[in-house]
C-alpha atoms as a PDB file:
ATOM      1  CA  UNK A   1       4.603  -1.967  19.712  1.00  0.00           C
ATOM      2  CA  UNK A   2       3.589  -0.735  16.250  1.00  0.00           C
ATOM      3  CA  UNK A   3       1.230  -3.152  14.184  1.00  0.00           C
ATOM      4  CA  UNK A   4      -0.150  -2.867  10.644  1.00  0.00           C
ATOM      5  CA  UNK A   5      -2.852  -4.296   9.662  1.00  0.00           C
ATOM      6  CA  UNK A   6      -3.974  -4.190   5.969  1.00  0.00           C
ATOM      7  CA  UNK A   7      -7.512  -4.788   4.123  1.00  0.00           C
ATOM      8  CA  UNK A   8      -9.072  -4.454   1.100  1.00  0.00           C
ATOM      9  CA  UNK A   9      -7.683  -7.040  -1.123  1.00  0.00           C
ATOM     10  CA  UNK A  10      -9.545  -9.455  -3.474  1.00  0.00           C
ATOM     11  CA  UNK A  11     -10.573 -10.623  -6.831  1.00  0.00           C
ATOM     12  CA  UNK A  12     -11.480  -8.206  -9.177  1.00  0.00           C
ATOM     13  CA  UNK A  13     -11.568  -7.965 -12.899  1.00  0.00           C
ATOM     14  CA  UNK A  14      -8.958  -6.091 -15.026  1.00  0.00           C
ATOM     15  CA  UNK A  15     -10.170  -2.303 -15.248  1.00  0.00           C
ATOM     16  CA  UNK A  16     -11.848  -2.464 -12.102  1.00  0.00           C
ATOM     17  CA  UNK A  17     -10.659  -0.490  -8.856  1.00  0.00           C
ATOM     18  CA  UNK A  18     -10.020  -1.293  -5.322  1.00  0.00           C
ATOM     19  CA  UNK A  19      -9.322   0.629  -2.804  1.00  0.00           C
ATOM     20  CA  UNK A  20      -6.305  -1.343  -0.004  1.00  0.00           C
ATOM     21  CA  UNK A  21      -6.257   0.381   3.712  1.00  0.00           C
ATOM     22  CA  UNK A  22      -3.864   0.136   6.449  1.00  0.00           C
ATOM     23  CA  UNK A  23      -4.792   0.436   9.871  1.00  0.00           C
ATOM     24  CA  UNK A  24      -1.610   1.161  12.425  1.00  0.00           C
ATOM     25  CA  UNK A  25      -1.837   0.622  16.194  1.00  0.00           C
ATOM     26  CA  UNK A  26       0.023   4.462  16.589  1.00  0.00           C
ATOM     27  CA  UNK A  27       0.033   7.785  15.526  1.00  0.00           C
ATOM     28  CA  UNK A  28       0.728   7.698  11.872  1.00  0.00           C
ATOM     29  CA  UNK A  29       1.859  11.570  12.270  1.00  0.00           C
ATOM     30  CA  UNK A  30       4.977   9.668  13.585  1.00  0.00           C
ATOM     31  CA  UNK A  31       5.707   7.403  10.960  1.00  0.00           C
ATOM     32  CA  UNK A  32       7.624   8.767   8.015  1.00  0.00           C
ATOM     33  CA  UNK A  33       7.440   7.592   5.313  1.00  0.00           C
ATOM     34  CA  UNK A  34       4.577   4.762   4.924  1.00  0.00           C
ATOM     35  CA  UNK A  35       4.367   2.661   2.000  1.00  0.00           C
ATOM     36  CA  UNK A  36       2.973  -0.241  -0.222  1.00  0.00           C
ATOM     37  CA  UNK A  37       4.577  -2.845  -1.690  1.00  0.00           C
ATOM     38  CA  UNK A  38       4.124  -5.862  -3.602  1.00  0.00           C
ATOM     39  CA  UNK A  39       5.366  -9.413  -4.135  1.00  0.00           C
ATOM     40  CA  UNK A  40       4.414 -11.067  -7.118  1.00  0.00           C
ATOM     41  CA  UNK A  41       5.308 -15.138  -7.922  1.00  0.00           C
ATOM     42  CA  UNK A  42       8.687 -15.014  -8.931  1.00  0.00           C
ATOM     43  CA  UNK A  43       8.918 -11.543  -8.663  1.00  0.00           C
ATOM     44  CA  UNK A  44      11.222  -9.357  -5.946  1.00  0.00           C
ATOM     45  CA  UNK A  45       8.958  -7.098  -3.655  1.00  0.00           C
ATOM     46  CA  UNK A  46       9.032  -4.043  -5.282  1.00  0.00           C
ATOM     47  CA  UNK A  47       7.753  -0.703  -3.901  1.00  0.00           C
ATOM     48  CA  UNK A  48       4.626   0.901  -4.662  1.00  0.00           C
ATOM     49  CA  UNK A  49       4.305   4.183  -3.596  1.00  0.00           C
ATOM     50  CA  UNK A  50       5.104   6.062  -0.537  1.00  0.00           C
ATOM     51  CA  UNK A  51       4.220   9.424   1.616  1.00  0.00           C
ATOM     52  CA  UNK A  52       5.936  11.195   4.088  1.00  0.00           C
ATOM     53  CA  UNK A  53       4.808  12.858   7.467  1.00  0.00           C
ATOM     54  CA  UNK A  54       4.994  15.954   4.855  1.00  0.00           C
ATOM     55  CA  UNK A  55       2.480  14.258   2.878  1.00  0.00           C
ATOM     56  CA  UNK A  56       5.059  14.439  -0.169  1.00  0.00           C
ATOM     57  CA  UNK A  57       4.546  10.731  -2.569  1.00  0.00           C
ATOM     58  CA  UNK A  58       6.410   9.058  -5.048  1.00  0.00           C
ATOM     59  CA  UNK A  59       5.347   5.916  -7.026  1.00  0.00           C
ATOM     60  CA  UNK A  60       6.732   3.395  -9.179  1.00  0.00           C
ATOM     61  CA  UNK A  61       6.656   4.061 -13.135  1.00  0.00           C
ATOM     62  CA  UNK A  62       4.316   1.075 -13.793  1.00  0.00           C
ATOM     63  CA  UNK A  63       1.482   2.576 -11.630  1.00  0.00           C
ATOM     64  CA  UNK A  64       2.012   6.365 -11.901  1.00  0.00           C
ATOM     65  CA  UNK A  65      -1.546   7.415 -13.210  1.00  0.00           C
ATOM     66  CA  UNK A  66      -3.170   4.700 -11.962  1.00  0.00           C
ATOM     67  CA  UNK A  67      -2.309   4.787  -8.101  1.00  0.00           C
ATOM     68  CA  UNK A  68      -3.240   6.951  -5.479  1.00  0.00           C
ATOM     69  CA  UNK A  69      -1.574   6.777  -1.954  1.00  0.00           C
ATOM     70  CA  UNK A  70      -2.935   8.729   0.836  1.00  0.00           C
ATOM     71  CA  UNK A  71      -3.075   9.329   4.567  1.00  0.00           C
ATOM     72  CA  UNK A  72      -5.678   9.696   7.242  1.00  0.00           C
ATOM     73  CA  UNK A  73      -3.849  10.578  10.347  1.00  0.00           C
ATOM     74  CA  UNK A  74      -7.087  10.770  12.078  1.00  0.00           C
ATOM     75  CA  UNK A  75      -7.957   7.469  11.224  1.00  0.00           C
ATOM     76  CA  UNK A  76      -4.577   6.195  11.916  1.00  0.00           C
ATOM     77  CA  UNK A  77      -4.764   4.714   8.082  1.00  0.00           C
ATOM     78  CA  UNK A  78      -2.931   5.013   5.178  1.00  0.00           C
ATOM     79  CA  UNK A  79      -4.658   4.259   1.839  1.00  0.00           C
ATOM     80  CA  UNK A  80      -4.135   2.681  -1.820  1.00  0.00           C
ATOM     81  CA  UNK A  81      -6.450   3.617  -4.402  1.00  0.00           C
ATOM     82  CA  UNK A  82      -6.091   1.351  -7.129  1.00  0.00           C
ATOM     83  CA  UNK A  83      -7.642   2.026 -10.843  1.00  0.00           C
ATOM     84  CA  UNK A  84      -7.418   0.764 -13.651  1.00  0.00           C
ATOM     85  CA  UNK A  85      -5.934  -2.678 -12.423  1.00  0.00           C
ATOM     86  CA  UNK A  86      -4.484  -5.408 -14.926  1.00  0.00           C
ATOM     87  CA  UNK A  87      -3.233  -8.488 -14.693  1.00  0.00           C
ATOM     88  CA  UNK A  88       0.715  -7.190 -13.604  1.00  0.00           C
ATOM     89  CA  UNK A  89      -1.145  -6.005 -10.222  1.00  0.00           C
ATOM     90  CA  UNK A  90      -1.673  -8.833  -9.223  1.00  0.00           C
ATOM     91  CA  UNK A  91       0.485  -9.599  -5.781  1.00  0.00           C
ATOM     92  CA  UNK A  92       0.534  -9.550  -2.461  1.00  0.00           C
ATOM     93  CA  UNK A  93       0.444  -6.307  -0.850  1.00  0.00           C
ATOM     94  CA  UNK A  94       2.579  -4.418   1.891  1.00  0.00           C
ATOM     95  CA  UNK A  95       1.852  -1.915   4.373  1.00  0.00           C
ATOM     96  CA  UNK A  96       5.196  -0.626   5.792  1.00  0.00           C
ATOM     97  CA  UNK A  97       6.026   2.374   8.566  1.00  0.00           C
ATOM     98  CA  UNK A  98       9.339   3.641   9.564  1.00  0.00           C
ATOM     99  CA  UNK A  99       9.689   5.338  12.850  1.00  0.00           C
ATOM    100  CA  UNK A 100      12.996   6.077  15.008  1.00  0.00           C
ATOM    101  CA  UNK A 101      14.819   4.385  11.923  1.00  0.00           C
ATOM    102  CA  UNK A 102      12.939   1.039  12.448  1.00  0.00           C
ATOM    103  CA  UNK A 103      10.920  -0.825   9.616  1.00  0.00           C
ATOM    104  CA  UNK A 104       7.436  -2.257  10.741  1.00  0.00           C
ATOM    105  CA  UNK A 105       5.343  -4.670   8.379  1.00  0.00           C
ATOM    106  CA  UNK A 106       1.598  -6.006   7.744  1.00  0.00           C
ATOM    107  CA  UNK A 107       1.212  -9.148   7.262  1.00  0.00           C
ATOM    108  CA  UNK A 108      -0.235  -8.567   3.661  1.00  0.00           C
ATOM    109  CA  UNK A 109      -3.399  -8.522   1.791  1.00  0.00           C
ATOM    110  CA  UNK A 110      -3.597 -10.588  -1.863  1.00  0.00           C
ATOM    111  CA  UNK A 111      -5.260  -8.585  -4.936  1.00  0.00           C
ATOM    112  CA  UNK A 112      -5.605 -10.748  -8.340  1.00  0.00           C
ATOM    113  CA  UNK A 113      -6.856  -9.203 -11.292  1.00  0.00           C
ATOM    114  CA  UNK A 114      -8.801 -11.346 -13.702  1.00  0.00           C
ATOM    115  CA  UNK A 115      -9.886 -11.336 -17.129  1.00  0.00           C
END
């Protein structure tokens, strides 16, 4: 059984940085692609960014520049750099893995950014 387990969230003020890891109970050589996404009140979970077992990303317009989304497949972690943050960042955020065509979840980790 796959599990995700995210960390890193918090309060922190806009401009600040933080850095959001997921830990997965397997090989995450095997998962393609991982991803973040978000859920903000009111809002539809949207997704962050992604990388494949290739180590290829894509990320949404509103964080392009800001985000970075990486891999550790020794670690069995994927990462979120956050920079920059503002006050749109602020959600609750996913890890997600795909492997053999079948979506796994964290159970989330809340960022707010404050004034």
């Amino acid at each position: 059984q796959v599990q995700l387990v995210e960390s890193g969230g918090g309060l922190v003020q806009a401009g600040g940085s933080l850095r959001l890891s997921c830990a997965a109970s397997g090989t995450i050589g095997s998962f393609n692609p991982m991803a973040w996404y978000r859920q903000a009140p009111g809002k539809q979970r949207e997704l962050v960014a992604s990388i494949t077992s290739g180590s290829r990303t894509n990320y949404a317009d509103s964080v392009k520049g800001r985000f970075t989304i990486s891999r550790d497949n020794a670690k069995n972690t994927v990462y979120l750099q956050m920079n920059r943050l503002n006050n749109e960042d602020t959600a609750a955020y996913y890890c997600n893995a795909v492997t053999l065509g079948r979506n796994f979840w964290g159970q989330g980790t809340q960022v707010t950014v404050s004034s």
